[in-house]
Protein backbone atom coordinates (compact mmCIF):
# COMPACT_ATOMS: atom_id res chain seq x y z
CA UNK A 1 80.43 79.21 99.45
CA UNK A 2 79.54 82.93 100.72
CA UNK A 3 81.30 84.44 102.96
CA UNK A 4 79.23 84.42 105.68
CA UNK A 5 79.33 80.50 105.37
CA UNK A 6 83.40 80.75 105.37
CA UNK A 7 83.13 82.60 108.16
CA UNK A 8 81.10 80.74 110.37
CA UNK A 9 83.52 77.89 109.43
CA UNK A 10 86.81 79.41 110.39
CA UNK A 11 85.21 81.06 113.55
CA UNK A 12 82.87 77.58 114.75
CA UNK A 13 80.05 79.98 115.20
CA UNK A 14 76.75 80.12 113.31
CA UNK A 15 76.86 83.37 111.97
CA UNK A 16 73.25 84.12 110.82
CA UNK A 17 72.57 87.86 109.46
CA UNK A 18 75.79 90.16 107.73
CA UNK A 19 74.47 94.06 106.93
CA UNK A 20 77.06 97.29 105.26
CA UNK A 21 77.32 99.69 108.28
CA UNK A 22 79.29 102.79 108.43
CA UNK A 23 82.85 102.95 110.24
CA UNK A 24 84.90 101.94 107.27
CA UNK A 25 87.23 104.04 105.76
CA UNK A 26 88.64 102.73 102.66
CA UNK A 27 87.52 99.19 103.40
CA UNK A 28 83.83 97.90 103.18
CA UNK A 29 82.61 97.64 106.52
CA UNK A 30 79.58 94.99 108.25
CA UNK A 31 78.31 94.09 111.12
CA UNK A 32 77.76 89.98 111.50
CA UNK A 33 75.56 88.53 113.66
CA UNK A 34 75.30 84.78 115.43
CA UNK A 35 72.26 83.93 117.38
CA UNK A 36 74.12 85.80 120.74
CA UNK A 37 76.37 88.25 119.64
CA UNK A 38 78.39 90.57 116.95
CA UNK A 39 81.21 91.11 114.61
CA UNK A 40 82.31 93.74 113.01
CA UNK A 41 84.03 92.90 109.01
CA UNK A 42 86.20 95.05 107.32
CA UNK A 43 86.94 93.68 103.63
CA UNK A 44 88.95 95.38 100.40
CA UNK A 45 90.04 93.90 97.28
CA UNK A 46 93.33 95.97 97.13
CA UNK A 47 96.88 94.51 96.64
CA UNK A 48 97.60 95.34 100.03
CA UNK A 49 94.77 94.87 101.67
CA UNK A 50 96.02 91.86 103.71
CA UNK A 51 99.29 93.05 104.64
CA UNK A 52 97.15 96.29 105.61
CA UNK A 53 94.99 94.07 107.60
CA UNK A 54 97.34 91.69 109.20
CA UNK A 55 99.22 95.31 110.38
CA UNK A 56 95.75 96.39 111.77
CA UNK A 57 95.63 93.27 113.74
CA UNK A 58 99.09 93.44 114.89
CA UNK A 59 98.50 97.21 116.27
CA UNK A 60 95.13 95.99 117.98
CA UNK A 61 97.02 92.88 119.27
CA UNK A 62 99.84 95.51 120.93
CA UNK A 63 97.36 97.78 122.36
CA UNK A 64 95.00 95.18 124.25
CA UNK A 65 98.31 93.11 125.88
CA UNK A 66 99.21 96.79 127.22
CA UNK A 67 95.98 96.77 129.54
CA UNK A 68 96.05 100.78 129.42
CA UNK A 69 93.05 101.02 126.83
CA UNK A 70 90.54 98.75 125.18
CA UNK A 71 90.83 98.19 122.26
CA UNK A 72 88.20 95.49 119.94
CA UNK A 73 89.52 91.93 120.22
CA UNK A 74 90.71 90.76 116.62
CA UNK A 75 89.49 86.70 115.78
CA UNK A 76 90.73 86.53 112.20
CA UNK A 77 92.41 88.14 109.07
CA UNK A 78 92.67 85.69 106.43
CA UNK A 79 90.98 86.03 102.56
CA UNK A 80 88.21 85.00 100.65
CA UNK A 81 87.80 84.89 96.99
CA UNK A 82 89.08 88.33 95.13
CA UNK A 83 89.56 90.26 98.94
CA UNK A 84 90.89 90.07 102.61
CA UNK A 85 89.14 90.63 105.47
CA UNK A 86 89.47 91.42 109.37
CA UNK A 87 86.50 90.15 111.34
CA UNK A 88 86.96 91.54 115.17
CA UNK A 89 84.62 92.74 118.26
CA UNK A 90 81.68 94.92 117.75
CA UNK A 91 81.72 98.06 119.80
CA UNK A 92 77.97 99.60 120.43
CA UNK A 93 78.83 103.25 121.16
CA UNK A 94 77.45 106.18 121.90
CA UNK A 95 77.99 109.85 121.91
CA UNK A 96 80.62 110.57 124.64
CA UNK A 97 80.23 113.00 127.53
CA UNK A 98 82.80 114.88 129.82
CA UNK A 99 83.42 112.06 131.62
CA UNK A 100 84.16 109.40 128.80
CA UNK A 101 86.79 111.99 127.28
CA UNK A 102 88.23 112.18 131.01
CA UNK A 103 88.69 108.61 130.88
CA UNK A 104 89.80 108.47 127.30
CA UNK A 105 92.33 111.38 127.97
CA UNK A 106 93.51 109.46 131.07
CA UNK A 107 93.84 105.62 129.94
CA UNK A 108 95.73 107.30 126.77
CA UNK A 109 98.29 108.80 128.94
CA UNK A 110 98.76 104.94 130.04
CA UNK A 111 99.17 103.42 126.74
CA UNK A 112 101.79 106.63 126.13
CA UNK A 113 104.06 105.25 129.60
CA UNK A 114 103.86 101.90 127.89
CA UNK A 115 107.85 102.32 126.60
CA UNK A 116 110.20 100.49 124.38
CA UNK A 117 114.04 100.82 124.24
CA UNK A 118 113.90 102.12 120.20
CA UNK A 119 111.78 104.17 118.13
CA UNK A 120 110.06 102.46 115.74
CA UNK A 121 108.10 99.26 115.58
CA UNK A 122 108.20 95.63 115.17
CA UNK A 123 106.70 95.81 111.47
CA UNK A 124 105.81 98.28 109.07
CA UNK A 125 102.38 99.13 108.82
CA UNK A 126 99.89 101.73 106.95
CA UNK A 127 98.36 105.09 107.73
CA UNK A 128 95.21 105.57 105.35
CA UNK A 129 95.66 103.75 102.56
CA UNK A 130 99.20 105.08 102.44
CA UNK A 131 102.70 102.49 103.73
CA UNK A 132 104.57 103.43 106.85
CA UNK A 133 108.13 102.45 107.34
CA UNK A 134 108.93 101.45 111.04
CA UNK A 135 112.34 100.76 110.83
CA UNK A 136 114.12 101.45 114.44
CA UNK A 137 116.04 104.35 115.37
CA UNK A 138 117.79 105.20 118.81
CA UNK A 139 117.28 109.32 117.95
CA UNK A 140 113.96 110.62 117.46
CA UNK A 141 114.63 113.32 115.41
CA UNK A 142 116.53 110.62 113.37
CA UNK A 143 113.21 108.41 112.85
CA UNK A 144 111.08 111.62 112.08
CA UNK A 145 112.90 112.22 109.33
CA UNK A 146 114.27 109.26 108.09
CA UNK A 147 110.87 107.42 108.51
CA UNK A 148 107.90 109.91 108.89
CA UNK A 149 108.87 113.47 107.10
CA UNK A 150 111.19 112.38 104.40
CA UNK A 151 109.17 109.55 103.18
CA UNK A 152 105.92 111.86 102.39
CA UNK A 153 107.64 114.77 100.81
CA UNK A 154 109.41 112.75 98.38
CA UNK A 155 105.95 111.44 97.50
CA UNK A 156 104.92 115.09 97.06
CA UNK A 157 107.85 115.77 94.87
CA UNK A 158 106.91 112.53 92.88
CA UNK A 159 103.58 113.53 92.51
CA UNK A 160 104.41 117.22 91.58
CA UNK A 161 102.50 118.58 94.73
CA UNK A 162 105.20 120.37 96.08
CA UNK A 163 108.40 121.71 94.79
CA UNK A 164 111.87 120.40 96.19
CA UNK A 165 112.83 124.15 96.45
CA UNK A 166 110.27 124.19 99.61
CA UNK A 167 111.22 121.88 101.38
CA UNK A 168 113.64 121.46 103.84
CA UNK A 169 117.43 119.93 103.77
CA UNK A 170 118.12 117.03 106.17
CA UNK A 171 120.71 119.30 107.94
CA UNK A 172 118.19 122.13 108.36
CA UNK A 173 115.26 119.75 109.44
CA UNK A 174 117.46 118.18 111.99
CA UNK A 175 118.55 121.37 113.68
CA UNK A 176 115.48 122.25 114.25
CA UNK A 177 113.98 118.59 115.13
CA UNK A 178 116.71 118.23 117.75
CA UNK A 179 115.54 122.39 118.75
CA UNK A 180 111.92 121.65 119.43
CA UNK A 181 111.52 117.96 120.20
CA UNK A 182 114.22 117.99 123.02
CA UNK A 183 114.52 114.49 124.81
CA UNK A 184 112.09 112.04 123.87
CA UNK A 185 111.32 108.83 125.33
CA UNK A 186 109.49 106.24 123.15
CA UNK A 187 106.08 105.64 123.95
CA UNK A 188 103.41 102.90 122.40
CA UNK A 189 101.04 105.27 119.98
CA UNK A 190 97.97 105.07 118.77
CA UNK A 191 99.83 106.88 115.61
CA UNK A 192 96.36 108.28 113.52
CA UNK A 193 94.34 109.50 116.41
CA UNK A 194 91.66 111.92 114.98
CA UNK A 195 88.27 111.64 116.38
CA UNK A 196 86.98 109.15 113.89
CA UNK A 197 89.58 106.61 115.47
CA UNK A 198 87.72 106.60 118.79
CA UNK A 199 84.57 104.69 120.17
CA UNK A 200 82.96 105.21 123.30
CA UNK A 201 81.18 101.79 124.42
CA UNK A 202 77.33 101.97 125.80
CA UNK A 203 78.86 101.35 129.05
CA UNK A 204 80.97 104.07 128.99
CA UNK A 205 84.44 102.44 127.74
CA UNK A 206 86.87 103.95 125.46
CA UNK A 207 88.17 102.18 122.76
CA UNK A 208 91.08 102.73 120.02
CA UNK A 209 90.87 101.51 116.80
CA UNK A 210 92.04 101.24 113.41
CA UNK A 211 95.84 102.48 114.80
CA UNK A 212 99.13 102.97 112.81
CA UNK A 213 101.09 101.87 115.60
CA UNK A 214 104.38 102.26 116.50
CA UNK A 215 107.41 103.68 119.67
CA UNK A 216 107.62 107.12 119.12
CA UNK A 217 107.14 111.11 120.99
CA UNK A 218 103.37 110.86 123.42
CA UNK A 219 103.05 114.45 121.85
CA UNK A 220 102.35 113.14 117.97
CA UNK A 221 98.90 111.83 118.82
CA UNK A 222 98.28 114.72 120.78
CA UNK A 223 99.08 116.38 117.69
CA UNK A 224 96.83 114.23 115.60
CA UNK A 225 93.84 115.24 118.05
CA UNK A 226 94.04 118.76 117.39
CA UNK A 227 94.28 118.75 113.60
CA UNK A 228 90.47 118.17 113.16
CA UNK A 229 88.83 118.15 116.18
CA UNK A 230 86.34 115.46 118.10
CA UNK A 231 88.60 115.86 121.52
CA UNK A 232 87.84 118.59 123.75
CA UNK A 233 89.52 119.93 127.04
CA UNK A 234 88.14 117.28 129.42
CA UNK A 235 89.75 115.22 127.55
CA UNK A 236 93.18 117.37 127.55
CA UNK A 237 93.37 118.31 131.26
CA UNK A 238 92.92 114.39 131.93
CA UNK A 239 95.67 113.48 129.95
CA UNK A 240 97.98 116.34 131.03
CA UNK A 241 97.50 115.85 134.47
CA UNK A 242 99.37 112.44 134.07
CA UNK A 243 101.74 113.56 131.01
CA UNK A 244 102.58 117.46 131.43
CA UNK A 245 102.65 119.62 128.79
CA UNK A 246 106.20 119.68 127.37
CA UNK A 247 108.24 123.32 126.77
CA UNK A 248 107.81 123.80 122.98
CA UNK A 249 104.09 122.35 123.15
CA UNK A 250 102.83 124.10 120.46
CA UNK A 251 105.96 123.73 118.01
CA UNK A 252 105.90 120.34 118.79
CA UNK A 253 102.00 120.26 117.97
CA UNK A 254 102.53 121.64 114.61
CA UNK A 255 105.46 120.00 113.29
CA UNK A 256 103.89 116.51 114.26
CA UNK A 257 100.61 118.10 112.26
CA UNK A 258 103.05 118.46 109.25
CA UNK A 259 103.16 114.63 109.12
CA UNK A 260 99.73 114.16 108.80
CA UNK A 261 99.01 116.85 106.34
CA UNK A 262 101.73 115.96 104.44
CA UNK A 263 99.42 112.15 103.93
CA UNK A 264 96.50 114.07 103.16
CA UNK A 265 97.98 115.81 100.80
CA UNK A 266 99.24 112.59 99.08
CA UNK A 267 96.00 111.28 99.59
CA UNK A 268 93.74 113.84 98.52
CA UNK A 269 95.26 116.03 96.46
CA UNK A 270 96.40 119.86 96.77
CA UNK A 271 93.21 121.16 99.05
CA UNK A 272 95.76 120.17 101.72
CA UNK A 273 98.83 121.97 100.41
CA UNK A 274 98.22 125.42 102.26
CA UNK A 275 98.79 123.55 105.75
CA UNK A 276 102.18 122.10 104.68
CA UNK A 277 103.68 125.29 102.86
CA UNK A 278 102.24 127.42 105.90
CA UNK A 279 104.36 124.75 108.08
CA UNK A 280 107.50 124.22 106.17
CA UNK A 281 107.90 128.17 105.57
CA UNK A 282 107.28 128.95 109.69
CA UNK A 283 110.55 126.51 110.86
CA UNK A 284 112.55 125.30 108.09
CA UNK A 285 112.75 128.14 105.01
């Protein structure tokens, strides 16, 4: 049986017509066709790959029942043969304009009031290719460390991309965690928002996808949009007009950037270890 064929059987529709498109990131990625509409397939043949999926579809799943942001509707995970496989709604976008980011910047402030009573999340999940630990915490500063900082230095140290001798001690990263971060209420993030984790729809919609979701501070995907780029201030001055800019903005901005540098790093290798030492030598040595 191909896949296509397994498909159509698990879904009851007559898929016709499957084709590699872009939009995948370290999964194969197609768009599948029935006689009246689209999929879009993301497959991989990694060990993970299905817990990585069924956490993609779980994030998804939490978004959509928020009604803040639209997000594409998930209709399976499951495997076939040697890989796994997510097969949810395809988005035709387009390239957005002022008024898309507006609304982006303005139904992401709603997912962000979405709250919980914890940090953390209902499951572990993955950013990249890389595991995320979501075990809850009642202190923020707590979780950062415990289950965002910690976890990706010691990977560094592993993997001999930094030394232990710059990076900081619990005690010292909590003091100043507890500094800069302030009170924190826990909002429903995105969690990997850079601008390849956005879609604006033909008709003008924004959607999330492929999210690393989880309870934590509103300002870490703000964060995330600023490390690379794709966001611009439409998009800002929407959001902020609904979620104000908090005291220690910009120390907030880049310790939340020292997360995600410190998983590119541990993806990629050391072309990312300038951002991280820059970081950890500002606030912590």
């Amino acid at each position: 049986m191909k896949l296509i064929d397994y498909l159509s059987d698990k879904t009851g529709i007559k898929l016709t017509d499957i084709k590699p498109v872009s939009g995948g990131d370290i999964s194969a990625a197609y768009q599948v066709k029935s006689a009246d509409t689209s999929f879009f397939l993301k497959t991989n043949n990694k060990p993970f790959a299905k817990e990585m999926f069924s956490a993609e579809k779980t994030g998804l799943d939490t978004i959509e029942k928020t009604n803040s942001i639209a997000v594409p509707h998930v209709f399976l995970t499951d495997n076939f043969e040697s890989q796994s496989f997510i097969l949810m709604e395809f988005i035709e976008s387009k390239r957005p304009n002022s008024i898309d980011l507006q609304t982006l910047g303005t139904q992401l402030a709603a997912l962000h009031q979405c709250r919980n009573a914890e940090f953390g999340f209902e499951t572990n999940n993955f950013i990249g290719s890389l595991p995320q630990s979501n075990i809850f915490h009642q202190n923020w500063s707590e979780f950062y460390w415990f289950e965002r900082i910690f976890p990706q230095l010691k990977m560094a140290f592993d993997n001999h991309l930094l030394s232990k001798n710059e990076s900081p001690s619990e005690e010292k990263a909590m003091k100043v965690f507890n500094e800069i971060f302030g009170e924190v209420k826990p909002s429903l993030l995105h969690g990997d928002l850079w601008g390849g984790n956005y879609l604006i729809s033909t008709g003008g919609v924004p959607y999330l996808i492929d999210p690393a979701t989880y309870y934590g501070h509103s300002m870490v995907d703000i964060a995330m949009t600023k490390l690379f780029g794709g966001f611009d201030s439409e998009f800002y001055n929407a959001y902020h007009e609904i979620i104000p800019k908090t005291e220690n903005y910009d120390c907030q901005i880049e310790l939340y950037q020292l997360y995600y540098l410190l998983i590119h790093l541990n993806i990629f290798g050391s072309g990312y270890y300038s951002g991280v030492k820059n970081i950890l030598k500002r606030y912590f040595l």
